[in-house]
C-alpha atoms as a PDB file:
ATOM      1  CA  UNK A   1       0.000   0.000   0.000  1.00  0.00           C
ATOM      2  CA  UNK A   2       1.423   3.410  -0.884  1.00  0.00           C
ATOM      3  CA  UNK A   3       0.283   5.595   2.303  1.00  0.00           C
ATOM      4  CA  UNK A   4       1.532   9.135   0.311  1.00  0.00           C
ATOM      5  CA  UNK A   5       3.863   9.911   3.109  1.00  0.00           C
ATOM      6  CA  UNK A   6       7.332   9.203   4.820  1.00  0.00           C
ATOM      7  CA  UNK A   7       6.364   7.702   8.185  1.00  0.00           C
ATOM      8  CA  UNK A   8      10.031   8.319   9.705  1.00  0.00           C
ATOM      9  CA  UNK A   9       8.374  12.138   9.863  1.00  0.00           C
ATOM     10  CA  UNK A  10       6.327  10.836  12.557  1.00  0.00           C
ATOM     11  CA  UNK A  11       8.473   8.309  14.763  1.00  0.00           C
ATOM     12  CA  UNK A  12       9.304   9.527  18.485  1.00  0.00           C
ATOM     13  CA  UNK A  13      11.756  12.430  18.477  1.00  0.00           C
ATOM     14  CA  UNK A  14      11.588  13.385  14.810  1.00  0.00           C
ATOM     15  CA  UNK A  15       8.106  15.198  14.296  1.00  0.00           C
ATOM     16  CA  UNK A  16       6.966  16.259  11.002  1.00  0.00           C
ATOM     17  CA  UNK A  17       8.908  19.328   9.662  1.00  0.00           C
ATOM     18  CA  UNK A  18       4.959  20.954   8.723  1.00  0.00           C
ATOM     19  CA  UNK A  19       4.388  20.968  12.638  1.00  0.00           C
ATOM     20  CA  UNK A  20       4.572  24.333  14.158  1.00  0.00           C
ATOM     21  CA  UNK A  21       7.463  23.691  16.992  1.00  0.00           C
ATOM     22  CA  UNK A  22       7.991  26.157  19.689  1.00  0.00           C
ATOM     23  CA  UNK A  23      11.615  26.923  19.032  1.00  0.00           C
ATOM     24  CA  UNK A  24      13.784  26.054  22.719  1.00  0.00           C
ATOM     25  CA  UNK A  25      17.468  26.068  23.297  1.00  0.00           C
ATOM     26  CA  UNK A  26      18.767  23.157  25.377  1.00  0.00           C
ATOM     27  CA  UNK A  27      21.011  24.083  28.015  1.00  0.00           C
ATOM     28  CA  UNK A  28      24.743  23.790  27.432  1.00  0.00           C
ATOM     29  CA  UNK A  29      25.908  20.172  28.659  1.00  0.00           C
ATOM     30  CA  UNK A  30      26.607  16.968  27.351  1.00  0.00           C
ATOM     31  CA  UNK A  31      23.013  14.963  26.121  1.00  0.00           C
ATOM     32  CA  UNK A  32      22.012  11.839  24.706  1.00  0.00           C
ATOM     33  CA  UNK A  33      21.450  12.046  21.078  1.00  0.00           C
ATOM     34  CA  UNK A  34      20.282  10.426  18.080  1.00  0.00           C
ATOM     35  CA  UNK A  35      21.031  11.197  14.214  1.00  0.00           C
ATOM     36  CA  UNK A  36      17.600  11.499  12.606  1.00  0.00           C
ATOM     37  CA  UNK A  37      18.660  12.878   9.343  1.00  0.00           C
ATOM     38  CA  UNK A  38      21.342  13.643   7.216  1.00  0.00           C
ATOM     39  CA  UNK A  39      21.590  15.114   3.625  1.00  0.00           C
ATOM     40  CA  UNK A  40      24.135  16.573   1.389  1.00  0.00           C
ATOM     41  CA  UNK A  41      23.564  20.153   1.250  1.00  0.00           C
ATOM     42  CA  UNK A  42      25.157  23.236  -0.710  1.00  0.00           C
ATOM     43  CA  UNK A  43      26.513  26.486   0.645  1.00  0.00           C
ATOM     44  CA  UNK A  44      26.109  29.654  -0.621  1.00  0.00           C
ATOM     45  CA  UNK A  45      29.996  29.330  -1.349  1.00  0.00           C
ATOM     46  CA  UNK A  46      29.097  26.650  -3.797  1.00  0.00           C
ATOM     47  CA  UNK A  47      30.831  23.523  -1.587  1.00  0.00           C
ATOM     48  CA  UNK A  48      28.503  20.876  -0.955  1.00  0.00           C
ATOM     49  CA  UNK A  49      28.728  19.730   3.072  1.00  0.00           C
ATOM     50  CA  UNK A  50      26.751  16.899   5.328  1.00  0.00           C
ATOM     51  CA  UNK A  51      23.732  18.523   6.805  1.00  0.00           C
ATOM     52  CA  UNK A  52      22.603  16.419  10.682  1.00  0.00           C
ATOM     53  CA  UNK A  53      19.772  17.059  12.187  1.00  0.00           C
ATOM     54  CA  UNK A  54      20.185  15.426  15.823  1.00  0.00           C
ATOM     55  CA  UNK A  55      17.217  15.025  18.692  1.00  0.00           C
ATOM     56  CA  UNK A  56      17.833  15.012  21.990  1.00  0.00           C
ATOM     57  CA  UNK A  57      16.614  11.539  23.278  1.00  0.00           C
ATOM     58  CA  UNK A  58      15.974  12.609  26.968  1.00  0.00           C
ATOM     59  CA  UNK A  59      15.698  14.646  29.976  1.00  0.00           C
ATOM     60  CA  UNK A  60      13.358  18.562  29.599  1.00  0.00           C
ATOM     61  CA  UNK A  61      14.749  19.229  26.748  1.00  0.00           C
ATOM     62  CA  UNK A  62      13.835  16.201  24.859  1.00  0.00           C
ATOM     63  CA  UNK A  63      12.820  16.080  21.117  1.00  0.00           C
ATOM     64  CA  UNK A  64      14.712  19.682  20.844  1.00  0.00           C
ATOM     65  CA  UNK A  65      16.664  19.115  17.290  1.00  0.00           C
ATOM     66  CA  UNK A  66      20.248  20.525  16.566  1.00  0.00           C
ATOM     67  CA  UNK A  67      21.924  21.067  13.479  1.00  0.00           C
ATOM     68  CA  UNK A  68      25.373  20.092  12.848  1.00  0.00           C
ATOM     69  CA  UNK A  69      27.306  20.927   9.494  1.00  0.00           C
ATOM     70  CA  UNK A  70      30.021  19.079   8.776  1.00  0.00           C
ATOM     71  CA  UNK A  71      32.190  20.061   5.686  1.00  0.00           C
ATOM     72  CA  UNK A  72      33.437  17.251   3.960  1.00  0.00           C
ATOM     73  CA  UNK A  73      34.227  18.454   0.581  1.00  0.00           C
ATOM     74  CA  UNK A  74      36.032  22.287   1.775  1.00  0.00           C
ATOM     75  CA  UNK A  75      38.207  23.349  -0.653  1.00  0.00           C
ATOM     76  CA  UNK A  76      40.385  24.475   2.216  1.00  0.00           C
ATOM     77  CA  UNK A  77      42.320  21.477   3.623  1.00  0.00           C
ATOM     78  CA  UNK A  78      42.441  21.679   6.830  1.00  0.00           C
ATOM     79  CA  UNK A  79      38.279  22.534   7.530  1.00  0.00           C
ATOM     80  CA  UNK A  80      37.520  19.538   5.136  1.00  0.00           C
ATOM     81  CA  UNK A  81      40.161  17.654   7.521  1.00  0.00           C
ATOM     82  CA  UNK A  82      38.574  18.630  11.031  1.00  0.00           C
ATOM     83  CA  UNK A  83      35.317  17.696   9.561  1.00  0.00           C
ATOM     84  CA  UNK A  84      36.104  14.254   8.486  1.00  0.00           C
ATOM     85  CA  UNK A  85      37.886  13.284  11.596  1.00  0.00           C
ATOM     86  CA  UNK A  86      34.568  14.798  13.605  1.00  0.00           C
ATOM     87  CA  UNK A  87      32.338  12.613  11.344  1.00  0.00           C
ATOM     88  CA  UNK A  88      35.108   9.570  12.292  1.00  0.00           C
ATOM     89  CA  UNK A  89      34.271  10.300  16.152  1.00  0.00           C
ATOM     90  CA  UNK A  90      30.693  10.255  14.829  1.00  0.00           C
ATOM     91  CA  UNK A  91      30.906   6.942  13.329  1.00  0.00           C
ATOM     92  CA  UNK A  92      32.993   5.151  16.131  1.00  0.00           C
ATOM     93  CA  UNK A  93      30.995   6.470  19.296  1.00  0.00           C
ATOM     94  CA  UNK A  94      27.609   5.109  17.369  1.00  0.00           C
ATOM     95  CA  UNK A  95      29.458   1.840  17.536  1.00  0.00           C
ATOM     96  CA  UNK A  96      29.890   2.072  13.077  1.00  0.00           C
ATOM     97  CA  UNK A  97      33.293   0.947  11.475  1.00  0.00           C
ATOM     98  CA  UNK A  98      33.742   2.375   8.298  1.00  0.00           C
ATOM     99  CA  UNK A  99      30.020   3.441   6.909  1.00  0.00           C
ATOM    100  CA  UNK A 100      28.727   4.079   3.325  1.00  0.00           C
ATOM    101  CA  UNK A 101      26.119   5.610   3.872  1.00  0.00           C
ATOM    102  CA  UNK A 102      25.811   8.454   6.641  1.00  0.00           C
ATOM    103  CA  UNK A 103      22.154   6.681   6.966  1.00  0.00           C
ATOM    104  CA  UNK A 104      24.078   4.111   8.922  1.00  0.00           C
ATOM    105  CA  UNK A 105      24.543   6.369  11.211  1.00  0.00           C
ATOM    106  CA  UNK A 106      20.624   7.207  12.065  1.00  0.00           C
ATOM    107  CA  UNK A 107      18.972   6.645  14.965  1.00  0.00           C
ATOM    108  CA  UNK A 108      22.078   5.249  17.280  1.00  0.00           C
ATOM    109  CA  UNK A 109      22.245   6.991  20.640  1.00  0.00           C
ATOM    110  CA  UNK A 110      25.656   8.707  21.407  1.00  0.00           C
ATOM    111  CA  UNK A 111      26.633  12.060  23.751  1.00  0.00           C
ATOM    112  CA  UNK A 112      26.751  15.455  22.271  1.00  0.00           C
ATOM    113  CA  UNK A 113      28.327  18.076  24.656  1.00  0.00           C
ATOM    114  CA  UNK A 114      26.299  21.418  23.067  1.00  0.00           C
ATOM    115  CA  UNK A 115      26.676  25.280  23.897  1.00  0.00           C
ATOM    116  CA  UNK A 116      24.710  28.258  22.788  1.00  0.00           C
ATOM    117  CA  UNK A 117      25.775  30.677  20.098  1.00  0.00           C
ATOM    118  CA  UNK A 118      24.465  33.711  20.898  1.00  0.00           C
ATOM    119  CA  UNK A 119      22.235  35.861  18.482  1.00  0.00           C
ATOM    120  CA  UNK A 120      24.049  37.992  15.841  1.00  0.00           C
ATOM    121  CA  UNK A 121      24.118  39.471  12.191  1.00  0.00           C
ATOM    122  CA  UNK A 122      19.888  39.064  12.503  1.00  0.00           C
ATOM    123  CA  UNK A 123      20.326  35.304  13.112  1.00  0.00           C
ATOM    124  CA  UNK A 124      18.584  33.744  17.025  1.00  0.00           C
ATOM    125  CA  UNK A 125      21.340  32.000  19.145  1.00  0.00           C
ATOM    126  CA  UNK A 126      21.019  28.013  18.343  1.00  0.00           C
ATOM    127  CA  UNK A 127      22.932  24.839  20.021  1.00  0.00           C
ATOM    128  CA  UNK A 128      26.069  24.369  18.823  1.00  0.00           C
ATOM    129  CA  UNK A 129      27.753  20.655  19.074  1.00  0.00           C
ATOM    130  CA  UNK A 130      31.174  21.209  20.492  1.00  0.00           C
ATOM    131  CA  UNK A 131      32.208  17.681  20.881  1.00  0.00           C
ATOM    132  CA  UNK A 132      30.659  14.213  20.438  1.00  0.00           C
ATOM    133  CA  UNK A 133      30.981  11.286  22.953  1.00  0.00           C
ATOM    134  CA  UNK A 134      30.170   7.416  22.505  1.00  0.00           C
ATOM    135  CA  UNK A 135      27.635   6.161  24.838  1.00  0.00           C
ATOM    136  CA  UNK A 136      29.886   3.958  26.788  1.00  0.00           C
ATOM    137  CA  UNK A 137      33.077   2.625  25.280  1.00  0.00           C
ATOM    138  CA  UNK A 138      32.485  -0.353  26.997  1.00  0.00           C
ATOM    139  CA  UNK A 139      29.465  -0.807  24.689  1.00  0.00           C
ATOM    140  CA  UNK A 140      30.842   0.541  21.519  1.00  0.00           C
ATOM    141  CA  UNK A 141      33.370  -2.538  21.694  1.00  0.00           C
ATOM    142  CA  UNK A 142      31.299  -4.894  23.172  1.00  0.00           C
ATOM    143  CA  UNK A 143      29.006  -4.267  20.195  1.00  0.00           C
ATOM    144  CA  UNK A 144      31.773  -4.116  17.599  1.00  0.00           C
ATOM    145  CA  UNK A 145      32.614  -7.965  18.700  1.00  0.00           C
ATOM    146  CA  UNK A 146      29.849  -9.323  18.495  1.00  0.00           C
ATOM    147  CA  UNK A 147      29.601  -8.349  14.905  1.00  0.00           C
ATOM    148  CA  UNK A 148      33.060  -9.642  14.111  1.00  0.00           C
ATOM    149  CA  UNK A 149      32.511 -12.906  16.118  1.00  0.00           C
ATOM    150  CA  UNK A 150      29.081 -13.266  13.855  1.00  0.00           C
ATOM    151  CA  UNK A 151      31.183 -12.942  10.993  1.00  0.00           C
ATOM    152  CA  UNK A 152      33.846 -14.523  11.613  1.00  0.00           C
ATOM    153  CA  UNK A 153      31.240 -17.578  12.743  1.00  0.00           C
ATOM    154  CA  UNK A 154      29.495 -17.583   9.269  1.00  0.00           C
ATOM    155  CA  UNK A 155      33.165 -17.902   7.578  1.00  0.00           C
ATOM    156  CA  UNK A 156      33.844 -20.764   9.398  1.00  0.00           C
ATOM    157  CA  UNK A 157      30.680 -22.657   8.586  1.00  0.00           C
ATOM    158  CA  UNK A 158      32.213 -22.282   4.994  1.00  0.00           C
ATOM    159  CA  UNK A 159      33.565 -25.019   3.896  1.00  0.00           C
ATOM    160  CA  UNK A 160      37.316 -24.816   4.158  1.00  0.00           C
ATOM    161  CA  UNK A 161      38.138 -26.970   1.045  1.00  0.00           C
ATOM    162  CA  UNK A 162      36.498 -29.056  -1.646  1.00  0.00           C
ATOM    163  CA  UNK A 163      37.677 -31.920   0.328  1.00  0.00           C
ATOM    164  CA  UNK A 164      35.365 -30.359   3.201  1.00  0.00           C
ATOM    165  CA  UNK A 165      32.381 -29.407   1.337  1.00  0.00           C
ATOM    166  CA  UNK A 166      28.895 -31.801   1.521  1.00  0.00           C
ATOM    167  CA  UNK A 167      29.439 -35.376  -0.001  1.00  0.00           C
ATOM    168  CA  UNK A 168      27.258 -35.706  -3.173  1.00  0.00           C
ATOM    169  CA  UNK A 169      26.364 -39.246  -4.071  1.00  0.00           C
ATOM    170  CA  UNK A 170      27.300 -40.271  -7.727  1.00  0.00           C
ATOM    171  CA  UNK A 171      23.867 -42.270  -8.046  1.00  0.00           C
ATOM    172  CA  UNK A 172      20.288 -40.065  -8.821  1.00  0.00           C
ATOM    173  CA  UNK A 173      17.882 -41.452  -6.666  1.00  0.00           C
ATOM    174  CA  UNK A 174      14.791 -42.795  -7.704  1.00  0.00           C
ATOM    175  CA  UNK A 175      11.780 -40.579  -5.885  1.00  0.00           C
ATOM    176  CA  UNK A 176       9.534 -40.832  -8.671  1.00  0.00           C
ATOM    177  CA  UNK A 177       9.449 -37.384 -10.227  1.00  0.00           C
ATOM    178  CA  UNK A 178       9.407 -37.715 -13.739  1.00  0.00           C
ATOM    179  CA  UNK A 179      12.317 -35.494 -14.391  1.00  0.00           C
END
């Protein structure tokens, strides 16, 4: 059934962009966080850069979203640098080794630690992500072996040689399919 919409607009924490919102700053400190979007946006500039909207998962300032731009295609070295090793930290505190797709990264909790700029040039002060922080380390690896050791399991049910693999017998047997 085609239902016309995108139902992710709707799941907890990520409430559709049409709904009026009463615009709220969190606090500065470090909160739980989730990735609920990503796209590949263009500045003014011309350079194209990653686009997150995050939501803060708990406490009063829950469901408050923060933007994050990351530029990953500067043409200046050392910003296109600092914001490829900040979407590295990204990827390893939600627990993903190398992803694809920055949809891989949706929807994992992790810690942002987030300030307030203030108001300026005609633009309202906003949350700013100073830093991001994996859950628990503890959990980031615990989670990251128990993919390998699935892996590594479904390599060894392989078999290892043609001498291993399942014994065919030479002889078609008769079950009476005409065939």
């Amino acid at each position: 059934m085609d239902l016309g919409f995108n139902v992710m607009d709707y799941a907890p924490g990520n409430a559709s962009e049409t709904e009026s919102k009463e615009y709220t700053l969190a606090t500065p400190g470090k909160y739980k966080v989730e990735i609920v979007d990503s796209s590949e946006e263009i500045s003014a500039a011309g350079n194209r850069y990653l686009k997150l909207k995050l939501s803060i998962m708990e406490g009063p300032h829950k469901g408050t979203w923060i933007w994050d731009n990351l530029n990953l295609y500067h043409p200046t070295e050392s910003v296109q640098g600092l914001a490829r090793q900040i979407l590295g930290t990204i990827s390893k505190a939600c627990g993903i080794i190398g992803p694809k797709d920055t949809s891989e990264l949706h929807y994992k909790p992790l810690f942002a630690l987030l300030d307030v700029d203030p108001e300026s040039d005609g633009y309202r002060a906003k949350n700013v992500v100073k830093k991001y922080f994996p859950m628990d380390p503890g959990e980031v690896k615990e989670a990251a072996e128990k993919v390998t050791k699935i892996q590594l399991d479904k390599i060894l049910e392989l078999p290892k040689k043609r001498a291993d693999a399942p014994i065919v017998d030479s002889e078609p047997q008769k079950d009476g399919i005409p065939f």
